[in-house]
Protein backbone atom coordinates (compact mmCIF):
# COMPACT_ATOMS: atom_id res chain seq x y z
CA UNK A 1 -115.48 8.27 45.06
CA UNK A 2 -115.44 11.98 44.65
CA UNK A 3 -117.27 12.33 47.54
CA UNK A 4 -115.12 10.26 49.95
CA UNK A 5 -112.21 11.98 48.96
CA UNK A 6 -113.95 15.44 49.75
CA UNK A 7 -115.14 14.15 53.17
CA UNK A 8 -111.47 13.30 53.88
CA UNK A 9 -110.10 16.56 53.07
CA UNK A 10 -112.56 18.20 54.93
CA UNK A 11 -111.84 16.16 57.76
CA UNK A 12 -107.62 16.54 57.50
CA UNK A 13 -108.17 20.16 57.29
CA UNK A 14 -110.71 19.81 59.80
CA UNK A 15 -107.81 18.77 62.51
CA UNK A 16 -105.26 20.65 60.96
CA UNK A 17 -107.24 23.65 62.33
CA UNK A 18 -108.04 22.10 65.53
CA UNK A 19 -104.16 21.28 66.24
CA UNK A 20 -103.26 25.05 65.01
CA UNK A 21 -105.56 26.37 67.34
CA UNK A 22 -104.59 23.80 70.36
CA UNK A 23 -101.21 25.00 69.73
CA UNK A 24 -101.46 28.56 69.28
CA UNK A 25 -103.66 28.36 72.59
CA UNK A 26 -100.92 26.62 74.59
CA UNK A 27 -97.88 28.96 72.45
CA UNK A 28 -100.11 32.24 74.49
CA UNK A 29 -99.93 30.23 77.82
CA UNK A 30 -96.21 29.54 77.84
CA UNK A 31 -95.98 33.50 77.18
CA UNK A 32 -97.77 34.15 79.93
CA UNK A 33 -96.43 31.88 82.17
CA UNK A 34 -93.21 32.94 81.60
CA UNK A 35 -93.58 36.57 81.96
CA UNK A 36 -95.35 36.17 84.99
CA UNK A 37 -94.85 32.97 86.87
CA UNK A 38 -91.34 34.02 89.30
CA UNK A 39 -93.82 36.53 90.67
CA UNK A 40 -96.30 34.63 91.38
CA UNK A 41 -94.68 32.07 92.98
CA UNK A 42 -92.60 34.69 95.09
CA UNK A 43 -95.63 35.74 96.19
CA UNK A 44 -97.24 31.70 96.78
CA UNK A 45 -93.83 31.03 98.98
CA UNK A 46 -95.31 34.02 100.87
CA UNK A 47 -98.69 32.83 100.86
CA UNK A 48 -97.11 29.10 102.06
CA UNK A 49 -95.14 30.62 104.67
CA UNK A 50 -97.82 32.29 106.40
CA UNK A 51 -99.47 28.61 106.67
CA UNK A 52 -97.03 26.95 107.82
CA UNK A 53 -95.50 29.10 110.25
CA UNK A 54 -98.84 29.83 111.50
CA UNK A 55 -99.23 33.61 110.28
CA UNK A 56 -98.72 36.60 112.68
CA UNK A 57 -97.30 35.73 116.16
CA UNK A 58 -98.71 32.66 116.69
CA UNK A 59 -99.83 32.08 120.46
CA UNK A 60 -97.35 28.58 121.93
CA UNK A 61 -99.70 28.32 124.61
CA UNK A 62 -97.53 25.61 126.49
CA UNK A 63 -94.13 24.96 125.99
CA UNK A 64 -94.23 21.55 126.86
CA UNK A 65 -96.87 20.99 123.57
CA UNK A 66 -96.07 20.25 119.97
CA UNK A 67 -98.38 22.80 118.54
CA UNK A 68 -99.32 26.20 118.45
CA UNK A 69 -102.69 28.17 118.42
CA UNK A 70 -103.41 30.33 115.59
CA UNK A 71 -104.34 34.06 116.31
CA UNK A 72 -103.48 35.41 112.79
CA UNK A 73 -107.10 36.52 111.86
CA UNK A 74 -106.89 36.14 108.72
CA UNK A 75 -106.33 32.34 109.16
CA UNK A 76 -107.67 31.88 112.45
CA UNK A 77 -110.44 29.21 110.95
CA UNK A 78 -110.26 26.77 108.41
CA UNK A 79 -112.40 28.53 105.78
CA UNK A 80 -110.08 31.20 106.36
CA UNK A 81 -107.18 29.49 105.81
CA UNK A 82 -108.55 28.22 102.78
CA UNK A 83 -109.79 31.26 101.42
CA UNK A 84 -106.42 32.72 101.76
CA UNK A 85 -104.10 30.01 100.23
CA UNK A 86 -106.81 29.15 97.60
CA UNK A 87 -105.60 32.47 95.59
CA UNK A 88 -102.07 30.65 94.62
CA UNK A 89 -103.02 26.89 95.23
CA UNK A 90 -105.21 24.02 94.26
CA UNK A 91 -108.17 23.37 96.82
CA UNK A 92 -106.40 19.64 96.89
CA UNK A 93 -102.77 20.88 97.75
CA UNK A 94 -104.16 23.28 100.74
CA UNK A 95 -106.60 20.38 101.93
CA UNK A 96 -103.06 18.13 101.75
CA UNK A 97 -100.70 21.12 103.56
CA UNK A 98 -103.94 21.50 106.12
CA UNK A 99 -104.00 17.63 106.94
CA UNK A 100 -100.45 17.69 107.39
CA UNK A 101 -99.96 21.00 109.60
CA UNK A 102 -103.12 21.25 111.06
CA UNK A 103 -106.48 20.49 113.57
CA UNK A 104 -108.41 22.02 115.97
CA UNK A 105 -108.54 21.86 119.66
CA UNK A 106 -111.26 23.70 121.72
CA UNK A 107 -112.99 25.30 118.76
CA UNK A 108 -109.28 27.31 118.10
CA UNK A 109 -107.36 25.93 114.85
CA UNK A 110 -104.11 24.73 115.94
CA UNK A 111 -100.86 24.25 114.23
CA UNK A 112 -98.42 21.22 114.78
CA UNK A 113 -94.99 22.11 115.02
CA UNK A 114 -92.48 20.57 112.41
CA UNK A 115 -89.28 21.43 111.26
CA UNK A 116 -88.99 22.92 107.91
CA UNK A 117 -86.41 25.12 105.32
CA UNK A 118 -87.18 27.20 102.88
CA UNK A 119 -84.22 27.32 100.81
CA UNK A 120 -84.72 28.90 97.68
CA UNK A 121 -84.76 32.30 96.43
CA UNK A 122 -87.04 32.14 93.60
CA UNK A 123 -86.30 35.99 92.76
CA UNK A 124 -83.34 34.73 91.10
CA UNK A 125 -84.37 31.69 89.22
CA UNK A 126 -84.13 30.79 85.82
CA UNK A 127 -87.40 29.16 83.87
CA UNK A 128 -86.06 26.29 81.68
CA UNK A 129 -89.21 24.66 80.77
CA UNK A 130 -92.84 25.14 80.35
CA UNK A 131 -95.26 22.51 79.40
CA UNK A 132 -98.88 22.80 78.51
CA UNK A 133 -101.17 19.71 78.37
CA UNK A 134 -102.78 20.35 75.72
CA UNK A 135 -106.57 19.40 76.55
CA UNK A 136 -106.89 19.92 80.41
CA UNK A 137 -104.50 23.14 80.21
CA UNK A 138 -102.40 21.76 83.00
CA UNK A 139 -99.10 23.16 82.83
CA UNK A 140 -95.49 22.18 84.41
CA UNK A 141 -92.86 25.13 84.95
CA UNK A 142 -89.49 23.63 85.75
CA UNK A 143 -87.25 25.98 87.15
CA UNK A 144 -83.51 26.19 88.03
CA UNK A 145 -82.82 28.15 91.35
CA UNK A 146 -80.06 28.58 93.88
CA UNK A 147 -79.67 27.75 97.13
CA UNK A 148 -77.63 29.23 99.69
CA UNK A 149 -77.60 26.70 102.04
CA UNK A 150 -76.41 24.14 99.72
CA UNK A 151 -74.54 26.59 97.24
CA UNK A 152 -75.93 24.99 94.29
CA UNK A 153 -78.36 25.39 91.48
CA UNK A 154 -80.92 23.25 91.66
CA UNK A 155 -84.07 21.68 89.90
CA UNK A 156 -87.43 22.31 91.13
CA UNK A 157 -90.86 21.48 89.37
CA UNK A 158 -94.17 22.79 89.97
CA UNK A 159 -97.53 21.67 88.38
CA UNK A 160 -100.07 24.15 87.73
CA UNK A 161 -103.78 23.84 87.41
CA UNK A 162 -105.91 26.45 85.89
CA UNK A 163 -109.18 27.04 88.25
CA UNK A 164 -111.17 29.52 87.76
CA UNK A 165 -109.25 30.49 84.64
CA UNK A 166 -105.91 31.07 86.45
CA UNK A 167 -102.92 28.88 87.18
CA UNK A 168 -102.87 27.37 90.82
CA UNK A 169 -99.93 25.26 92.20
CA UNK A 170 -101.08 21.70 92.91
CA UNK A 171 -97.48 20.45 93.28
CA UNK A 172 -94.41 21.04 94.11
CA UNK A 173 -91.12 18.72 92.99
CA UNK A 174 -87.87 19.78 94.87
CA UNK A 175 -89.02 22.18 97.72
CA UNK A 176 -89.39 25.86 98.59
């Protein structure tokens, strides 16, 4: 009987430890997160800008078409594309954005034209939340940010992945 209730103990403490160290983990992840995720996704509405405007003076070829040809360089190819938008988001968010925006025509990598707004200034927003999953590490920043157009504060969520041992955006709630 002695023994059970030392295996039991061992075990309690066991996950007591575990869930201390799962939550001391995720308490160093919020800190980080918070001290540096408005820059980071200043600089990812850069990054998204660039692919869907089309980078650098993109060439409209025809007026009477719906899409342009990309002669930005640095995302004149798919891999390049990638490559570029892969350091601030997930590999399944740029595929999505890609699907959406773009294809190619005559080996060149075209871009549709679509209306869009960005209407947030994420300089000025405010973090209200950040949660950590605490197994996979995902983690949700939800953010409260102004808008000019609409003069309002508003809500906007975005779900980070770590790859590669950083935090990628694989989705964003609420717009740019």
């Amino acid at each position: 009987m002695k023994k059970i209730i030392f295996i039991i103990a061992i075990i309690i403490l066991l996950c007591l430890a575990v869930g201390y160290k799962i939550n001391s983990d995720n308490e160093v992840i919020k800190n980080s997160l918070l001290t540096e995720s408005k820059n980071f996704i200043v600089e990812a509405k850069k990054m998204r800008i660039i692919m869907v405007e089309g980078g650098d003076a993109p060439y409209h070829k025809d007026m009477n078409t719906d899409y342009l040809e990309i002669t930005d360089n640095r995302i004149n190819t798919k891999d390049k594309l990638f490559s570029m938008m892969q350091g601030y988001f997930t590999r399944e968010y740029v595929e999505t954005m890609y699907n959406q925006l773009y294809f190619e025509k005559n080996d060149k990598l075209c871009l549709r034209i679509v209306g869009r707004v960005d209407i947030y200034d994420f300089n000025t927003s405010y973090i209200s939340n950040i949660g950590i999953t605490p197994i996979t590490k995902d983690a949700t920043l939800e953010l409260y940010v102004y808008s000019s157009i609409h003069n309002e504060v508003n809500r906007v969520i975005f779900k980070l992945k770590p790859v590669d041992g950083e935090y990628r955006i694989d989705e964003n709630i609420g717009g740019w």
